[in-house]
Protein backbone atom coordinates (compact mmCIF):
# COMPACT_ATOMS: atom_id res chain seq x y z
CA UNK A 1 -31.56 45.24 -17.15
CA UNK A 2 -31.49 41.31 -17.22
CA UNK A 3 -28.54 39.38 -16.58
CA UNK A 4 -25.33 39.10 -19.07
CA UNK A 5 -23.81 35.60 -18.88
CA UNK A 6 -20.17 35.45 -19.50
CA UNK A 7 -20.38 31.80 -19.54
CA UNK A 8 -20.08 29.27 -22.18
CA UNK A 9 -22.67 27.13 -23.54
CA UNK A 10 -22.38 23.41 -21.00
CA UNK A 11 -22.74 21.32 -24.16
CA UNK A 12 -19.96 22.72 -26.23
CA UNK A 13 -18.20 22.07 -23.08
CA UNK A 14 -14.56 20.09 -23.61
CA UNK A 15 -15.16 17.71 -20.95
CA UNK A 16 -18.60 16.99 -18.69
CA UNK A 17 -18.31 17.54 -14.85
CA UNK A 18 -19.48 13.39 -14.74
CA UNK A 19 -16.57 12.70 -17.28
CA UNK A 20 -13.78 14.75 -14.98
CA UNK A 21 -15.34 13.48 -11.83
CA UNK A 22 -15.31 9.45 -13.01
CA UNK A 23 -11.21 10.36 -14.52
CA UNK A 24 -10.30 11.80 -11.13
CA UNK A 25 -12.17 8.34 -9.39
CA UNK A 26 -10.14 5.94 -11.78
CA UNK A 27 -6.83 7.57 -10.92
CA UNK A 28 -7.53 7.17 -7.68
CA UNK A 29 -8.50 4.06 -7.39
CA UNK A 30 -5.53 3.06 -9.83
CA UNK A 31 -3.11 4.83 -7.81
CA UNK A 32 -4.07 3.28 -4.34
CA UNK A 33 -4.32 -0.22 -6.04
CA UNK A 34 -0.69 0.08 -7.43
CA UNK A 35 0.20 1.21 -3.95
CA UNK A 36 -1.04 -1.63 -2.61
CA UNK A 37 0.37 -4.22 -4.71
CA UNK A 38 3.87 -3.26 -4.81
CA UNK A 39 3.21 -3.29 -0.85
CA UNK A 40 2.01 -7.03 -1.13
CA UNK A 41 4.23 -7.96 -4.20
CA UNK A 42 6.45 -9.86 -2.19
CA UNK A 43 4.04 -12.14 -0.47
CA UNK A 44 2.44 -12.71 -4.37
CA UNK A 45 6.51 -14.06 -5.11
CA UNK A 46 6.91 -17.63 -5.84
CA UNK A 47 3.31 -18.44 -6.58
CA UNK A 48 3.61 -21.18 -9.27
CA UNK A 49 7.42 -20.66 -8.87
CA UNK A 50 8.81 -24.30 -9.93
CA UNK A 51 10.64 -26.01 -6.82
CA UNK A 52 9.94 -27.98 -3.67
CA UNK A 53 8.38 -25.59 -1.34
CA UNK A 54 4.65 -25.27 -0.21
CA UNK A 55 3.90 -22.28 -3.07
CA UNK A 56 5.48 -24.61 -5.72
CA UNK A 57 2.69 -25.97 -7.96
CA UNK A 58 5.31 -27.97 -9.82
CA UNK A 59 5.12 -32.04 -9.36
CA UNK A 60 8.08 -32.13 -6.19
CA UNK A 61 6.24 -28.72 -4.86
CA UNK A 62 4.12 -28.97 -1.64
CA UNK A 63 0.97 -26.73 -3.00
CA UNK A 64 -1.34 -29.38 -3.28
CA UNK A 65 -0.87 -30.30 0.25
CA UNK A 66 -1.29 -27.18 1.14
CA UNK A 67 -4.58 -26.09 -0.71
CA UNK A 68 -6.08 -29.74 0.27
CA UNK A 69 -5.70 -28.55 4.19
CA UNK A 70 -7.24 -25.63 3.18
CA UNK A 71 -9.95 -26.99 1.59
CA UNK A 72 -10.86 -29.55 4.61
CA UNK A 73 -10.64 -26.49 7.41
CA UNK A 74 -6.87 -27.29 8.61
CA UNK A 75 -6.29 -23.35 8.14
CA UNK A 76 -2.89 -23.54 6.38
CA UNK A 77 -0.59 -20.41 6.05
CA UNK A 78 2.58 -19.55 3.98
CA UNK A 79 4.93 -18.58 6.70
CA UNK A 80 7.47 -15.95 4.91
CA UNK A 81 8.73 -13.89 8.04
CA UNK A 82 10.94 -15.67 10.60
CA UNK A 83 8.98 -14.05 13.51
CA UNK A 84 6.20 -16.61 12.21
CA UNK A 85 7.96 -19.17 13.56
CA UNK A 86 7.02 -18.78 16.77
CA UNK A 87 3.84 -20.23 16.55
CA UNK A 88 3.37 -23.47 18.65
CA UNK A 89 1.40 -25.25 15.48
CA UNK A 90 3.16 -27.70 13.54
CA UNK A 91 5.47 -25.69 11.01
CA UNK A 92 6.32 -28.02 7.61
CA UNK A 93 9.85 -26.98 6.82
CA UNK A 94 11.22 -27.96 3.13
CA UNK A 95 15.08 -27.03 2.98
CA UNK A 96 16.03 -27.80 -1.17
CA UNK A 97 19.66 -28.58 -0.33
CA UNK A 98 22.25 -29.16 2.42
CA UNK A 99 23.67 -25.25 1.75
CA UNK A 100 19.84 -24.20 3.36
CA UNK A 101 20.94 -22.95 6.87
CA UNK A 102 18.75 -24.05 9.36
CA UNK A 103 20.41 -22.38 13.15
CA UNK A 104 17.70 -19.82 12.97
CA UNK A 105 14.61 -22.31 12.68
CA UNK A 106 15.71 -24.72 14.42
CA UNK A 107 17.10 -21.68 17.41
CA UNK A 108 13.26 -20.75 17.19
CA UNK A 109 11.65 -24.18 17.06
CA UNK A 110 13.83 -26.86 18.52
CA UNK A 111 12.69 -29.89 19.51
CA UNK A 112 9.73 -28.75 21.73
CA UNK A 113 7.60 -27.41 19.29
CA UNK A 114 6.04 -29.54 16.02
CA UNK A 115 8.17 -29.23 13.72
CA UNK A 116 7.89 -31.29 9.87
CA UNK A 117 11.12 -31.40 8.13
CA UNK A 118 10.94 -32.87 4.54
CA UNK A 119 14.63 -34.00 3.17
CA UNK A 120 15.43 -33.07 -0.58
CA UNK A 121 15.63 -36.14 -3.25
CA UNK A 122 15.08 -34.70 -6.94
CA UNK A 123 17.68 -32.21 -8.56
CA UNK A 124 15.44 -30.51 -10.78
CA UNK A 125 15.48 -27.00 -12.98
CA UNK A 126 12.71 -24.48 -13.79
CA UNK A 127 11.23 -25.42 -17.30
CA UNK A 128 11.52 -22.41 -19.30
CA UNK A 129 8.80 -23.04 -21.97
CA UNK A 130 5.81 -23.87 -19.36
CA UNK A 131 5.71 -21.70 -16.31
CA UNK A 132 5.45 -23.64 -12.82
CA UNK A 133 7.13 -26.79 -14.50
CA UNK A 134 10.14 -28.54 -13.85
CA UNK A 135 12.92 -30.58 -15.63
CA UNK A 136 13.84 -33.32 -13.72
CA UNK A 137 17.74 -34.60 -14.17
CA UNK A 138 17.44 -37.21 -11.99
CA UNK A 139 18.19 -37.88 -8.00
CA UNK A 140 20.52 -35.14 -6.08
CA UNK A 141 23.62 -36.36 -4.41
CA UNK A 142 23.01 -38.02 -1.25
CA UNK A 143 25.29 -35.84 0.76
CA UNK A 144 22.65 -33.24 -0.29
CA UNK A 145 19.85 -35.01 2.20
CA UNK A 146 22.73 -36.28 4.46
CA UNK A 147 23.80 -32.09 4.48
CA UNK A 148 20.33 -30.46 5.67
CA UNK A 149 21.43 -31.09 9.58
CA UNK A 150 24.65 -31.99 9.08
CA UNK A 151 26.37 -32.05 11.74
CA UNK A 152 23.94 -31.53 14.66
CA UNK A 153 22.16 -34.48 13.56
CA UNK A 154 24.18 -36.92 11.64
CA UNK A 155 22.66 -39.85 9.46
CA UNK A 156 23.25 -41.29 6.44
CA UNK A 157 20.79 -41.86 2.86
CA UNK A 158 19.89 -44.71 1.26
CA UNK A 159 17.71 -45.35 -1.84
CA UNK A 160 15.56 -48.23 -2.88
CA UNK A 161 15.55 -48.18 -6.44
CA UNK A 162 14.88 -52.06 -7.28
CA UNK A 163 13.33 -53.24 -4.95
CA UNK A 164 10.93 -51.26 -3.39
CA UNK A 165 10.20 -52.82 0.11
CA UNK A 166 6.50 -51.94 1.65
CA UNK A 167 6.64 -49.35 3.97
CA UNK A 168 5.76 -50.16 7.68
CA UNK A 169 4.58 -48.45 10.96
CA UNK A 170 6.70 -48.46 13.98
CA UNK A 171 4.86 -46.64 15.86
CA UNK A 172 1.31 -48.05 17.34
CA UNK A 173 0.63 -44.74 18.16
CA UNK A 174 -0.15 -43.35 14.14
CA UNK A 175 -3.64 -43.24 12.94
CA UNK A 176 -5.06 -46.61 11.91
CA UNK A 177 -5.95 -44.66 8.36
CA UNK A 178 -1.82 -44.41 7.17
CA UNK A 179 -1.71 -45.74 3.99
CA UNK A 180 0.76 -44.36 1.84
CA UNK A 181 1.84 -45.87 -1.34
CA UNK A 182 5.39 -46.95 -1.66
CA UNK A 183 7.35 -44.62 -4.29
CA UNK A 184 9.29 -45.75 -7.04
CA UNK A 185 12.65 -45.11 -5.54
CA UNK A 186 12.58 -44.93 -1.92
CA UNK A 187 14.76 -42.30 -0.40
CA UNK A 188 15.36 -43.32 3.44
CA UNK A 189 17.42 -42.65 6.98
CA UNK A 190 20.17 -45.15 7.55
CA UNK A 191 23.47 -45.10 9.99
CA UNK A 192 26.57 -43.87 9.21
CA UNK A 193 29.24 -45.62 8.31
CA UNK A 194 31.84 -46.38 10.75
CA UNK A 195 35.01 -44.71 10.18
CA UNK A 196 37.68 -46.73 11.66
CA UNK A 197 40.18 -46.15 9.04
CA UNK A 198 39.86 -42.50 9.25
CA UNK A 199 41.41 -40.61 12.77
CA UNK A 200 37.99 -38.54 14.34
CA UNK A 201 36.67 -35.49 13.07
CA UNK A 202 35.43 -32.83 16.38
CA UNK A 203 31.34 -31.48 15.29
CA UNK A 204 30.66 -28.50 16.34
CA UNK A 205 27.05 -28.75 17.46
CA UNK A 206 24.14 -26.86 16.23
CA UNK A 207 22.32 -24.03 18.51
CA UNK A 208 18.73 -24.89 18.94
CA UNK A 209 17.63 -22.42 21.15
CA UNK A 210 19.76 -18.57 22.55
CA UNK A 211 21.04 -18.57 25.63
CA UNK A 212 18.54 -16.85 28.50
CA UNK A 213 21.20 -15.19 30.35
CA UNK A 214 25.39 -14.95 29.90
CA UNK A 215 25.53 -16.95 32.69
CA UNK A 216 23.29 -20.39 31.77
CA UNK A 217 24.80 -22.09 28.40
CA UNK A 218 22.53 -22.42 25.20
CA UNK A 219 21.11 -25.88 24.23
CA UNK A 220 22.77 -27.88 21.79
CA UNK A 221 21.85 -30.18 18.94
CA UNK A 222 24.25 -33.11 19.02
CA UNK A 223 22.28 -36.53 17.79
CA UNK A 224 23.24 -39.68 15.54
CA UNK A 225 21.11 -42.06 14.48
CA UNK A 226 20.35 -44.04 17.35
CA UNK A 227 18.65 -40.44 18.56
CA UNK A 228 16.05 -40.85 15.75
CA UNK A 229 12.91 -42.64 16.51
CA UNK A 230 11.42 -44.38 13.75
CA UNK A 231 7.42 -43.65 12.94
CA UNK A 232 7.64 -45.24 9.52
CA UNK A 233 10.36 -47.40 8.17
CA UNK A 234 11.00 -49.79 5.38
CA UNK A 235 11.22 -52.46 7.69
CA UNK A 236 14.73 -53.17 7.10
CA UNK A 237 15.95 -50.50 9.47
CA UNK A 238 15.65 -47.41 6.96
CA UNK A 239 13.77 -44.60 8.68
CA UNK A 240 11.21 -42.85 6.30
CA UNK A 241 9.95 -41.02 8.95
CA UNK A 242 11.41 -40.53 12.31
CA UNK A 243 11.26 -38.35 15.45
CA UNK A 244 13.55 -36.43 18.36
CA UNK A 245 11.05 -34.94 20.49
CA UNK A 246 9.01 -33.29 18.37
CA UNK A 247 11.03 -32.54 15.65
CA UNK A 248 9.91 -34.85 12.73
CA UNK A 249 12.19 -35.81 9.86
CA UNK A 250 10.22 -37.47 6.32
CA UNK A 251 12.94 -38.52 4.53
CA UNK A 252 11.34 -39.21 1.13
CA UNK A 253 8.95 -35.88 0.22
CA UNK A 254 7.64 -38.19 -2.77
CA UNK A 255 4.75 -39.19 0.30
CA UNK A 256 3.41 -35.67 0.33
CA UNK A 257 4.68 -33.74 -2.60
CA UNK A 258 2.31 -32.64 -5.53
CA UNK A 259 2.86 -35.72 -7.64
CA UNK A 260 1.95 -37.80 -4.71
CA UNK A 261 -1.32 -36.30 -3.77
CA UNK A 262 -2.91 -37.80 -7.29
CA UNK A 263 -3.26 -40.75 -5.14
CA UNK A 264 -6.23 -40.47 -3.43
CA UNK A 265 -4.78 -42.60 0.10
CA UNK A 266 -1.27 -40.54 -0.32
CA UNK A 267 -4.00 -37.36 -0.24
CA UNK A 268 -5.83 -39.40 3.23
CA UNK A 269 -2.52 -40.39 4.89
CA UNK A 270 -0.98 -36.85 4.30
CA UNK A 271 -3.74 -35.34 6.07
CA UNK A 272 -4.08 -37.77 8.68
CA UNK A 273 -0.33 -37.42 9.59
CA UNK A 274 -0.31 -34.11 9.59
CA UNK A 275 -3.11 -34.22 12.09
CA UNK A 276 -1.32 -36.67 14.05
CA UNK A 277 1.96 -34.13 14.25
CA UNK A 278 0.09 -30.93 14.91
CA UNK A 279 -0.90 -29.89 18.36
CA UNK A 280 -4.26 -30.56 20.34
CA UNK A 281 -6.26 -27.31 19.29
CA UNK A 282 -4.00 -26.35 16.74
CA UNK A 283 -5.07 -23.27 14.99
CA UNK A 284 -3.74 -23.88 11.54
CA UNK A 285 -0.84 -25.13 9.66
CA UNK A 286 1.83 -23.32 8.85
CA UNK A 287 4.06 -23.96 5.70
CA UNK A 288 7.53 -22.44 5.43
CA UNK A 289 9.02 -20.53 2.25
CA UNK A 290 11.22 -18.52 4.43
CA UNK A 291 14.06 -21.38 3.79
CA UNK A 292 13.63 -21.50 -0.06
CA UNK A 293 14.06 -17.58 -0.46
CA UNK A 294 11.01 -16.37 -0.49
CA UNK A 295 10.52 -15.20 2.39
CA UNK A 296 8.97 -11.59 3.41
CA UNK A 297 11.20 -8.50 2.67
CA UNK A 298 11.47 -5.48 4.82
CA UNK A 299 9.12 -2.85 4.02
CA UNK A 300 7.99 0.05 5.58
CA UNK A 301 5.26 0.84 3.48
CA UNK A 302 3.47 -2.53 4.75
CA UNK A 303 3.06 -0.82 8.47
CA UNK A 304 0.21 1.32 6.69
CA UNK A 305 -1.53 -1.74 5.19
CA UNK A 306 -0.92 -3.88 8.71
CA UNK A 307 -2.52 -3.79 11.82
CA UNK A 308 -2.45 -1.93 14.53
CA UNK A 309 -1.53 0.76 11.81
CA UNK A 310 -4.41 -0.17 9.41
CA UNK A 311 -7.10 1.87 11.55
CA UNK A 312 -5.36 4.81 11.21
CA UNK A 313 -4.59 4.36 7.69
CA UNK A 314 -8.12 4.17 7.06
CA UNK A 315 -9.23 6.81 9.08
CA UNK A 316 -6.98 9.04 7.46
CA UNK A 317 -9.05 7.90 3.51
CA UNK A 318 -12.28 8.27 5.28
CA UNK A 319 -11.23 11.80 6.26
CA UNK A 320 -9.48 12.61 2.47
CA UNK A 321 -12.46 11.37 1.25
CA UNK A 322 -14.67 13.64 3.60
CA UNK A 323 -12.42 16.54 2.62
CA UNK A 324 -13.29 16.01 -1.28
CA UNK A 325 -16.85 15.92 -1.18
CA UNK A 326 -16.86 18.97 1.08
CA UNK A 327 -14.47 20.76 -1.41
CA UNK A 328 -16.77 19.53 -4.43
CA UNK A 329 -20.17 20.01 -2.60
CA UNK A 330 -22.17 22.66 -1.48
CA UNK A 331 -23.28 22.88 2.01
CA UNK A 332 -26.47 24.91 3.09
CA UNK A 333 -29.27 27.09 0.68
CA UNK A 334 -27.77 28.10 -2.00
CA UNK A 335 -26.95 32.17 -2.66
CA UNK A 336 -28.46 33.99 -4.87
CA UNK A 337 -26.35 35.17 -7.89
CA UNK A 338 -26.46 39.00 -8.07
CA UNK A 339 -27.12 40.81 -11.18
CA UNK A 340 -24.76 42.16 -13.88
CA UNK A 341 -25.81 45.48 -13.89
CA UNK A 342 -27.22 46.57 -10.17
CA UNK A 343 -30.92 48.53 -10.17
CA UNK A 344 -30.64 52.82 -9.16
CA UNK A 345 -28.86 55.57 -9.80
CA UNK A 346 -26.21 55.12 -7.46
CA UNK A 347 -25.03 51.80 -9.67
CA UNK A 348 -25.45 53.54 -12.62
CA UNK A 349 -23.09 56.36 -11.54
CA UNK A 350 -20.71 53.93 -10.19
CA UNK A 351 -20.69 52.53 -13.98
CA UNK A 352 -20.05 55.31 -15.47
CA UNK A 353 -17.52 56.53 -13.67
CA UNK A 354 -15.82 53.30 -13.86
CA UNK A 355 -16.18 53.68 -17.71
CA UNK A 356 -14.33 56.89 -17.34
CA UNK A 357 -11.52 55.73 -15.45
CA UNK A 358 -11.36 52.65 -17.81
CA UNK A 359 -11.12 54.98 -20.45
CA UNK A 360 -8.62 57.38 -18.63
CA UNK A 361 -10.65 60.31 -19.75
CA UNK A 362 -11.14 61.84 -16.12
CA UNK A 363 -8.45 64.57 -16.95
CA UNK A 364 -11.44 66.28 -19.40
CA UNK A 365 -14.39 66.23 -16.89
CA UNK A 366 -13.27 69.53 -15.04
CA UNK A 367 -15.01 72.08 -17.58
CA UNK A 368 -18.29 70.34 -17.70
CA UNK A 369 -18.09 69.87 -13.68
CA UNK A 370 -17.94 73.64 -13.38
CA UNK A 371 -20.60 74.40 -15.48
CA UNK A 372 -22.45 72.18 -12.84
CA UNK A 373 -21.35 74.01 -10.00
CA UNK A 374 -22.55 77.36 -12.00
CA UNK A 375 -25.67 76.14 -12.84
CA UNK A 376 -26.26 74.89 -9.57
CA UNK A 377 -25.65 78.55 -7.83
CA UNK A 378 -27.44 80.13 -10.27
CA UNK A 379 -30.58 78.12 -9.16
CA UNK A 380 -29.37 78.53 -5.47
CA UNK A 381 -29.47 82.32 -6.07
CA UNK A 382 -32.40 83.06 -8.27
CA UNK A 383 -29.66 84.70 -10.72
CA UNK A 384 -32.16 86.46 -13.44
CA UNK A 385 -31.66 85.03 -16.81
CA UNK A 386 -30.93 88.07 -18.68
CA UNK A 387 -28.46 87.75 -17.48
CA UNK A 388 -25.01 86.75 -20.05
CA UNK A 389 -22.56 84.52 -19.06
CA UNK A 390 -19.82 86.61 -18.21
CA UNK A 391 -22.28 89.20 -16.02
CA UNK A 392 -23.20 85.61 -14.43
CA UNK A 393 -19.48 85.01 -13.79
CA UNK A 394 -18.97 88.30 -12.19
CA UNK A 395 -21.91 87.73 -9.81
CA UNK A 396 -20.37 84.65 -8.79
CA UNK A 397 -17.05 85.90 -8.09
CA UNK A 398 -18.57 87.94 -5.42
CA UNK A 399 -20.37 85.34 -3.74
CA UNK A 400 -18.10 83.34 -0.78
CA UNK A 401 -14.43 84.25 0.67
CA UNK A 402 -12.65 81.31 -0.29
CA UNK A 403 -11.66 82.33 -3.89
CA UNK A 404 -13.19 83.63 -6.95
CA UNK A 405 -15.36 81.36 -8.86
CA UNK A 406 -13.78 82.07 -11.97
CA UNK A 407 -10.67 81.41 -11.06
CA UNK A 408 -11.20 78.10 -10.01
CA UNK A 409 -13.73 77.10 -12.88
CA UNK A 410 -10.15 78.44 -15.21
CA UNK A 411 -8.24 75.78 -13.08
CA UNK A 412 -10.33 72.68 -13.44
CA UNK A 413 -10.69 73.18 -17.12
CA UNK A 414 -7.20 73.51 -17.59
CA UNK A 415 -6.37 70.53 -15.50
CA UNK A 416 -3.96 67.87 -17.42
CA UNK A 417 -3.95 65.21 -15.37
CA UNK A 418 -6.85 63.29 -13.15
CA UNK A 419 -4.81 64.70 -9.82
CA UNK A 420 -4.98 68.30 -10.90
CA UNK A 421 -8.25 67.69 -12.11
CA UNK A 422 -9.51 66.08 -8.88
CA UNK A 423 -7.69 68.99 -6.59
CA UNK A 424 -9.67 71.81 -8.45
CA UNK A 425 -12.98 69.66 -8.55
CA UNK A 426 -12.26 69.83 -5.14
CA UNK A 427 -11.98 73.83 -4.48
CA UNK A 428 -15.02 74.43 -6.63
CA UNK A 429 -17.35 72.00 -4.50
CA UNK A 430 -16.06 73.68 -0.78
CA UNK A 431 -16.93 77.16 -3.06
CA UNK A 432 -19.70 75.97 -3.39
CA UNK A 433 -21.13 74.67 -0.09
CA UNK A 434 -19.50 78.03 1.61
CA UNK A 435 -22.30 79.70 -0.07
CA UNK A 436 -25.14 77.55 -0.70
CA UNK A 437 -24.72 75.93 3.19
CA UNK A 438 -27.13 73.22 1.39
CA UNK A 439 -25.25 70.63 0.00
């Protein structure tokens, strides 16, 4: 008998094994790539953000510096975890305000390591209706510049805003190629004021670098004015850009800010100063967003998605991966399927007494399995036909010592269940074995 399929027809199928597999794929993919992104979200933060830090693309934002480095193979990179800081490349540092707190930076940097601060001038707002803009209200408060290292490095601001005198090197040792164009209103270093009508005020000093022991005494930061070398000035004494060791001040950030680098030598002297600060063999640039807020937040999530721990995060994909197409393949010759209905007479017994027990008819079979067994004898024994049925029945009951044939033929036909039935099916085939010894 040929094979019954219990299957349905593929075509009238709801969905196609190609159409669950490519769902199951999207999800995936989807899944992992939202994974990863609120992973990375914070480093994405501040990206056309208005204000004056390196990921600002707004006209007092540093971005344009930064992707012009990029583009001429300085390597630049958005520092946004304090650990960064340790690097020994120059670090460009852009505190908005004198409320920025700069212990930890300058604890990490000090005065050893190349360090580019750039001094606030414009007070400025996000502009709501264009994204990445800014409003500007005019210039902040000088004690807002004079603030930033206030008091471990005290100074005072002036602003050219009439005359604007030419800007000048003080330092033979700059690159020949410095030619930055004067802005507008100049925003530069000058003394402080003396205070002799005022009784003096005790700084406490700034902490530049920890302490290595209990017993040896941190460094401090305690420096005026006169502590400030001049690299650029307006020739009238104003610093624009000065030094102590290697920590660089730029007092007016209109030299290297967005709006500046339209000019094509404010775009050549940027570069050529920051080449100037950086180290011999520098690796790369590195611009800080740590002090305008944005720097990287905690997240233990981004151990899976860093290294050393990336390796074993993909290993483990590779082997999920592995693990589907094992579960979805098939591996080795495939098995033949076996039929519906098996070949012989032993299946065909098999199905019909599972019919009968489906059917819960067994309870009835114990008449017509004793007129088996008496058919059966009566071939066994050569019983003559003319015999009737109930001389045949008296013959029987002769035969064996185990009980009378009749008796048990009477108790498998009046069996009411399939146990009674089954216990007297029983009796009749020992009967009859103990006298045909042929079974």
């Amino acid at each position: 008998m040929s094979e019954v399929s219990l299957q349905g027809d593929g075509a009238n199928a709801l969905f196609k094994p190609a159409t669950i597999a490519l769902m199951i794929l999207i999800g995936v993919v989807g899944f992992f790539g939202a994974l990863v992104l609120g992973t990375y979200a914070p480093d994405l933060e501040g990206e056309g953000h208005a204000g004056a830090h390196a990921a600002s693309h707004a006209a007092i934002g540093f971005s344009g510096l930064v992707r012009l480095a990029g583009a001429t193979g300085r390597n630049p990179r958005i520092l946004r975890g304090e650990q960064e800081w340790a690097s020994d490349d120059l670090v460009v540092a852009t505190p908005e305000d004198a409320a920025t707190q700069l212990d930890k930076i300058l604890a990490a940097r000090g005065i050893d390591k190349p360090t580019l601060y750039v001094l606030p001038k414009w007070n400025a707002a996000e502009d709501k209706s264009h994204k990445g803009w800014v409003r500007i209200s005019g210039l902040l408060p000088t004690f807002e510049p004079e603030g930033v290292f206030a008091p471990g490095i005290r100074f005072a601001i002036k602003r050219h805003l009439d005359k604007i005198p030419p800007l000048r090197v003080a330092d033979p040792s700059l690159p020949d190629t410095l030619g930055f164009i004067t802005p507008a209103k100049l925003q530069v270093i000058e003394p402080e004021e003396e205070e002799t009508a005022k009784p003096s005020v005790e700084r406490t000093p700034i902490t530049v670098a920890p302490p290595v022991d209990r017993d040896q005494q941190a460094n401090n930061m305690n420096y005026s004015y006169k502590a400030i070398q001049p690299l650029i000035t307006d020739g009238s004494g104003g610093i624009v850009l000065g030094r102590i060791g290697k920590l660089y001040i730029l007092a007016d950030p209109d030299l290297i800010d967005n709006a500046a680098m339209k000019q094509s030598a404010n775009a050549a002297s940027a570069l050529a100063l920051l080449d100037w600060l950086n180290r011999p063999k520098a690796q790369g640039i590195g611009f800080d967003v740590v002090l305008n807020g944005l720097g990287q937040s905690k997240n233990l999530l981004r151990l899976a998605f860093d290294p050393p721990f990336l390796a074993m995060t993909l290993t483990l994909a590779a082997m999920a991966v592995l693990v589907g197409i094992r579960a979805a393949g098939r591996f080795g010759a495939p098995r033949p399927r076996p039929r519906a209905i098996a070949f012989g007479k032993a299946a065909l017994v098999d199905n019909s007494a599972l019919l009968v027990s489906k059917a819960r008819k067994a309870r009835l079979l114990g008449g017509r399995y004793a007129e088996v067994i008496r058919e059966q004898a009566v071939r066994a024994f050569g019983v003559s036909p003319r015999f009737t049925p109930a001389e045949i029945d008296s013959y029987l009951d002769g035969l064996g010592q185990g009980g009378r044939f009749t008796e048990l033929a009477q108790r498998a036909e009046a069996a009411n269940n399939e146990n009674d039935m089954l216990a007297a099916a029983r009796a009749l085939h020992a009967w009859k074995r103990e006298i045909v010894r042929d079974d």
